[in-house]
Each structure stands twice: as structure tokens, then as C-alpha cells.
Protein backbone atom coordinates (compact mmCIF):
# COMPACT_ATOMS: atom_id res chain seq x y z
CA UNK A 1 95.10 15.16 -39.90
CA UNK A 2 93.53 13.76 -43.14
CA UNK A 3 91.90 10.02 -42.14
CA UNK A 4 91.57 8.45 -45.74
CA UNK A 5 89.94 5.19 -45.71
CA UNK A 6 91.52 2.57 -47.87
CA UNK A 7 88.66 1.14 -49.52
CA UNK A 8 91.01 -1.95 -50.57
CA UNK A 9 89.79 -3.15 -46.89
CA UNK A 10 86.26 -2.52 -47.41
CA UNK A 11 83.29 -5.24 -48.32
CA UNK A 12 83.67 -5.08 -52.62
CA UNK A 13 81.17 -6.48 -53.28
CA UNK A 14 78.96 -3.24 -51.28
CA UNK A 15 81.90 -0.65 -51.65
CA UNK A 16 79.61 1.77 -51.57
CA UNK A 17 77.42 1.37 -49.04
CA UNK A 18 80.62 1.34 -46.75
CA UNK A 19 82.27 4.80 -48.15
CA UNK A 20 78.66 6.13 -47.22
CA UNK A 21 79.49 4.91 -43.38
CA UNK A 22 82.76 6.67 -44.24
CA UNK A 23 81.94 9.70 -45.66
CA UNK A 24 78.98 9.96 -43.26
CA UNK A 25 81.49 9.70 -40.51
CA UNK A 26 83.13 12.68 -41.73
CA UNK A 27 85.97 11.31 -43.30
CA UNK A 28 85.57 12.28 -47.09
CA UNK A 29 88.68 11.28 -48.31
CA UNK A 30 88.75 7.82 -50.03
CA UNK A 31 91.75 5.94 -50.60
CA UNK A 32 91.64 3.69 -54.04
CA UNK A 33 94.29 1.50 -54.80
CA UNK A 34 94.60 0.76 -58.34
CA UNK A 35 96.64 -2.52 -59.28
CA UNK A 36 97.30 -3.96 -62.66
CA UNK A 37 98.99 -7.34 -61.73
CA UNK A 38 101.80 -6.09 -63.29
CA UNK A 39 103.49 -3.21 -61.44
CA UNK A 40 102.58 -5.17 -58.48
CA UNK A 41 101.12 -8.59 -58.45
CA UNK A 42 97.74 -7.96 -57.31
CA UNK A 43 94.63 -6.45 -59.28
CA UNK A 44 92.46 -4.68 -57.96
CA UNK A 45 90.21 -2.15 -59.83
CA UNK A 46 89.81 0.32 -62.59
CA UNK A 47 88.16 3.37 -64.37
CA UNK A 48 84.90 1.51 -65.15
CA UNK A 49 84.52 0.80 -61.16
CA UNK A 50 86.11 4.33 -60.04
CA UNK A 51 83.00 5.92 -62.43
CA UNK A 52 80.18 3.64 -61.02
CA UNK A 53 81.17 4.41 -57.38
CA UNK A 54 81.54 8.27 -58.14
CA UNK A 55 77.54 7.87 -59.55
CA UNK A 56 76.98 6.33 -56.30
CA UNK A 57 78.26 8.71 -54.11
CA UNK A 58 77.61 11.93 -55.97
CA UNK A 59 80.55 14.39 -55.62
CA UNK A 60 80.61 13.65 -51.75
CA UNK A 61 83.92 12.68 -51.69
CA UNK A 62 87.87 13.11 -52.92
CA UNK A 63 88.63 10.61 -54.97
CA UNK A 64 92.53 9.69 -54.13
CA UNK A 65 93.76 6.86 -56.76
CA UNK A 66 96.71 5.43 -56.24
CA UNK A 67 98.08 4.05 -59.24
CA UNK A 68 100.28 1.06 -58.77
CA UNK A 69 100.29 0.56 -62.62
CA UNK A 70 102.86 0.09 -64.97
CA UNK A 71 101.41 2.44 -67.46
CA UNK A 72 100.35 5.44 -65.88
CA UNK A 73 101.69 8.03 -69.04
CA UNK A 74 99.17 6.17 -71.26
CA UNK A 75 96.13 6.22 -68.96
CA UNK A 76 96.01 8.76 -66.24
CA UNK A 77 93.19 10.93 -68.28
CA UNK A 78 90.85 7.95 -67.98
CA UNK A 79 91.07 7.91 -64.05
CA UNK A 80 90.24 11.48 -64.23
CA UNK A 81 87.46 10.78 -66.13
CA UNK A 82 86.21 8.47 -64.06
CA UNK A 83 86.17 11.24 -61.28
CA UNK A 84 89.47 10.78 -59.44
CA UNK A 85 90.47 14.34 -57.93
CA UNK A 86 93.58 13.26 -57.05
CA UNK A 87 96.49 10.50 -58.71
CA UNK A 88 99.40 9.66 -57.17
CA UNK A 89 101.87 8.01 -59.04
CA UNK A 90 104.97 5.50 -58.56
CA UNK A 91 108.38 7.12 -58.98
CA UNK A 92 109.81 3.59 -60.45
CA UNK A 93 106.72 3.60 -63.25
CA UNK A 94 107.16 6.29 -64.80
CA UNK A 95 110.31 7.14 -67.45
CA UNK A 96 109.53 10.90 -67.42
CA UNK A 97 108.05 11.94 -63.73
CA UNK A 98 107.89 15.59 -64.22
CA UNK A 99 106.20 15.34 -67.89
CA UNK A 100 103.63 13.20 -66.03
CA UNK A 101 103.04 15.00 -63.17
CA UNK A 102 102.58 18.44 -65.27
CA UNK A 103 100.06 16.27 -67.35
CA UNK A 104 97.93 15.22 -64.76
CA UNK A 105 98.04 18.62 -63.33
CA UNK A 106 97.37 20.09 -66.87
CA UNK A 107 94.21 17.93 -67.12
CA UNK A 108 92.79 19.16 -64.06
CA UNK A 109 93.64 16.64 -61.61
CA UNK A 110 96.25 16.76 -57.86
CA UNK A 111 99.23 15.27 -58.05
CA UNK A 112 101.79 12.86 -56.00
CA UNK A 113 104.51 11.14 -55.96
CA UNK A 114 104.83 7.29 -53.97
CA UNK A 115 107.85 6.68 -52.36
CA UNK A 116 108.15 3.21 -51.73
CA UNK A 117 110.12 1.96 -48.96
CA UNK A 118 113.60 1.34 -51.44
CA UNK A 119 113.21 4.17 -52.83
CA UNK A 120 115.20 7.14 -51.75
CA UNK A 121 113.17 10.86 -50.78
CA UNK A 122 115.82 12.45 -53.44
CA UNK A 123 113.14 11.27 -56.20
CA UNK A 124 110.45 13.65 -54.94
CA UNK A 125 112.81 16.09 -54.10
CA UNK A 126 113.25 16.91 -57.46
CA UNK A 127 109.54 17.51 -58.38
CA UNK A 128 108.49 18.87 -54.95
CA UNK A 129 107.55 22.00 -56.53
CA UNK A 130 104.58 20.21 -58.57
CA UNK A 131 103.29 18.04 -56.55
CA UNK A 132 100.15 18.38 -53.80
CA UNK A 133 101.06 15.28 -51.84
CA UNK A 134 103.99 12.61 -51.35
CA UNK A 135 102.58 9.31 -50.48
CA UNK A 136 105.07 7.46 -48.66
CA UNK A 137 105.11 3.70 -48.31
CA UNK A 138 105.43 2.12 -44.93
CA UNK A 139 104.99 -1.11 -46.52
CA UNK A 140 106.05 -2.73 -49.81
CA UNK A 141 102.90 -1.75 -52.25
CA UNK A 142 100.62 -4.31 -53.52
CA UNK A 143 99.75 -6.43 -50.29
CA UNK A 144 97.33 -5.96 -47.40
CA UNK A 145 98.18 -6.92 -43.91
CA UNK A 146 101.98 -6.25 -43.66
CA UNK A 147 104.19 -4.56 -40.79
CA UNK A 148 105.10 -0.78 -40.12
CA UNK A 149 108.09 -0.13 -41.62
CA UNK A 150 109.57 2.57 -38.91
CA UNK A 151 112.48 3.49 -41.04
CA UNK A 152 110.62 5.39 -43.19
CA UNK A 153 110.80 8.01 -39.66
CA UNK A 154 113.73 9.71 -41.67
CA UNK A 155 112.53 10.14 -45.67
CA UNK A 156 109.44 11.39 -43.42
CA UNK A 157 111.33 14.11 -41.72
CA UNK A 158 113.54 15.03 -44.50
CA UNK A 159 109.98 15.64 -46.40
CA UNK A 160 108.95 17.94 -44.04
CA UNK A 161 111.99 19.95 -43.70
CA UNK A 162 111.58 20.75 -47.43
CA UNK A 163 108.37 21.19 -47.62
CA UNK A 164 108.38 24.00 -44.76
CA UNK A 165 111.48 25.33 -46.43
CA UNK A 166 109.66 25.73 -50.01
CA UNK A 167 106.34 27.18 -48.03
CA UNK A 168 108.48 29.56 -46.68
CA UNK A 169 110.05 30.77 -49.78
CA UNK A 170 105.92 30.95 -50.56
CA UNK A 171 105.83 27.51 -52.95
CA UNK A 172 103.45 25.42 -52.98
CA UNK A 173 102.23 23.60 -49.60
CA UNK A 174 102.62 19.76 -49.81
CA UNK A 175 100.97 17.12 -48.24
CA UNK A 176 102.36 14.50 -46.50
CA UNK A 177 100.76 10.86 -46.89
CA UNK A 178 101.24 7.34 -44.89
CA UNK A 179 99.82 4.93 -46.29
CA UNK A 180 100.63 1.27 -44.72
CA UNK A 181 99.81 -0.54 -41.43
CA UNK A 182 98.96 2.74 -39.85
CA UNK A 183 96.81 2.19 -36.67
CA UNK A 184 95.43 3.82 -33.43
CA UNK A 185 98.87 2.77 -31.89
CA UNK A 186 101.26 4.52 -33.78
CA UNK A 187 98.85 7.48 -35.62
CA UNK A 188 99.93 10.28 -33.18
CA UNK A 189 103.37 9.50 -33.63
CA UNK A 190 103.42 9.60 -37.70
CA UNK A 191 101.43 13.08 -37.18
CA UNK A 192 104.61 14.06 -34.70
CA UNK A 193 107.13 13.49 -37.80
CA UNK A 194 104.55 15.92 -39.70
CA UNK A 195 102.42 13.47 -41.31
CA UNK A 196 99.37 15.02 -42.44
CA UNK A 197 97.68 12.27 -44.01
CA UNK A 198 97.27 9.09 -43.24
CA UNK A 199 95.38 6.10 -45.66
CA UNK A 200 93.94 3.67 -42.89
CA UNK A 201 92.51 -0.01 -44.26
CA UNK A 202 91.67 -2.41 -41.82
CA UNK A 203 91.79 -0.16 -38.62
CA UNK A 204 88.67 1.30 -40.05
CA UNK A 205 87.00 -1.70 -41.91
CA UNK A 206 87.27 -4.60 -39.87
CA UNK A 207 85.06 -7.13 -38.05
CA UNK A 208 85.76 -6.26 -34.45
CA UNK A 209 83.69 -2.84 -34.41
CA UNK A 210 81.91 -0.97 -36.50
CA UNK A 211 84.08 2.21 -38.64
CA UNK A 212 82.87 5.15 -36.16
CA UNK A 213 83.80 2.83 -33.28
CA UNK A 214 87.08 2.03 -34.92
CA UNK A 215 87.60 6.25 -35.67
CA UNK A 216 86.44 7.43 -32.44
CA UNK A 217 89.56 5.02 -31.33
CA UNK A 218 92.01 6.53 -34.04
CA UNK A 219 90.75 10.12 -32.71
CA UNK A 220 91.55 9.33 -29.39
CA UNK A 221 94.87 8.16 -29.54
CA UNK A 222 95.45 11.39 -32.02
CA UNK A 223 94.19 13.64 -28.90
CA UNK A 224 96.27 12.03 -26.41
């Protein structure tokens, strides 16, 4: 299981002092969620931020945008630039998914596909065969704090099924990404429907414990 801190949850204004305590906790995945206030109504950050933070922390860690942007066709290159390793993008933003997702592959970058929680599995089904990773939504994108969606048990499932199924036929192995009110308590159980990564905000950052105390609870409960 992939732990990918949602730095959305972290202290901004010393992001990078906590994705050191991250990535020196081992977990060198790092969660960025890009907003542009228009896609969803919150904004966030951008390329100029991405690039400062990737001088900070070297090439430490995997940069894993995920663009909730209205205009992903026009900029991807310039979150690659910035040093994101991997983009996933928004079904619903997009007017030509595959052309995008070959581009961002073409320009040297991993590629997903978000599922958010209206939208049905059908639309990564058709580009499974390109992608790296499907990010499902267990929450509605562009808002901290909201509840576990369990429904999304079944587009989970259905994910997996096809994913093992293409493996098998030797494609290309896929990913599967949570990202959304994912805690200790329910972490073992999204890795039982064959979630293999999960994006956890405020279960890591938070002001009741410190992030190794908070992932030597989220280990734990994985364990047991």
C-alpha cells in the first residue's frame, strides 16, 4: 500500500519542512492538489510553487498532481516542468481524454484518470490501457473535511476486476488510488477492495499527534 500524503492538509506556509517529516518517514509519495477556482471552487496552487518545493526537496520524492483544472490540454507540460512525475486528470475536463493522456505520457510524465463520485467507472474503462493509476473520488473534489463516500465499494471492485484481467492478458499494471476521508478506520478495508493507494490529508497532518505517530496508527490498523 502506497501512503501519499495530501499536502493540501499540511502547514503552507512551511510545506516543505513538513514533506521532509513525510518523506523522512518513508512515505515518498506526495499528493498535490491543484485547483483553479474554476473546475472546482477552491484555489490552491500552481507550477511556480510545484518548482520551488521540488528545489527544496531535491528529487526525494514523486510528485503526484492532481489537476482539478479546467484546462488541463493547454497546460499539463508546465506541471511537468515544474517536476510533477505523475498528473492525474478529471474525466469531465477534458474534451479529448485519450489525446491527453497519450500527451502527458508522450512528454514523459504517468498518467490517471479521476473518477469522481457521479461519474461512472465506464470512463476509465475506455483508456485503461494508458493509464498508470485511476484516482477515485470518495468525496466530491475541491473541499477538505468531507465524509467517506462507501459507494464508491463497487466502481472500486469493478476497477480491479479489469485491471487483473488486462495484467493477465500481460497489459499494463494499474494503480488503484483513494483519495478522500481515508483514515486508520477504514484503510484496511479500501486495501481489501484492492486499493493500492491511498492519498491521506488530515490523518497524517493534524494537531493531535505528530505524522509518524499518526502513520504508525494507519500501519497498524493496515496489519490488523
Amino acid at each position: 500500500m502506497i501512503i501519499a500524503p495530501s499536502v493540501l492538509t499540511a502547514d503552507l506556509a512551511d510545506l516543505a519542512t513538513d514533506c521532509r517529516e513525510a518523506l523522512d518517514a518513508g512515505l515518498n509519495w506526495l499528493h498535490l492538489d491543484v485547483m483553479d477556482g474554476n473546475f472546482v471552487p477552491n484555489l490552491t496552487f500552481g507550477p511556480p510553487v510545484i518548482k520551488s518545493l521540488r528545489k527544496a526537496l531535491g528529487d526525494r520524492a514523486v510528485f503526484d498532481a492532481h489537476l482539478m483544472i479546467s484546462n488541463a490540454e493547454l497546460c499539463f507540460q508546465d506541471y511537468i516542468d515544474a517536476g510533477c512525475n505523475h498528473l492525474s486528470v478529471h474525466v469531465e475536463a477534458t474534451t479529448h481524454l485519450h489525446r491527453l493522456v497519450t500527451a502527458i505520457r508522450d512528454a514523459g510524465a504517468t498518467v490517471g484518470v479521476v473518477l469522481n463520485p457521479g461519474t461512472p467507472v465506464d470512463a476509465a474503462l475506455e483508456v485503461l490501457s494508458e493509464l498508470d493509476l485511476v484516482l477515485v473520488m470518495s468525496v466530491n473534489p475541491g473541499f477538505g473535511g468531507q465524509s467517506f463516500i462507501p459507494a464508491v465499494e463497487k466502481k472500486i471492485r469493478t476497477l480491479k476486476t479489469a485491471i487483473d484481467a488486462q495484467v493477465a492478458a500481460g497489459g499494463r499494471p494499474v494503480q488503484i488510488q483513494i483519495d478522500g476521508g481515508v483514515k486508520a478506520h477504514n484503510i484496511a478495508m479500501l486495501q481489501s477492495w484492492g486499493v493500492s493507494n491511498c492519498v491521506v490529508g488530515s490523518g497524517l497532518f493534524n494537531d493531535k499527534a505528530s505524522l509518524s505517530e499518526n502513520l504508525d496508527v494507519i500501519h497498524t490498523a493496515l496489519q490488523g
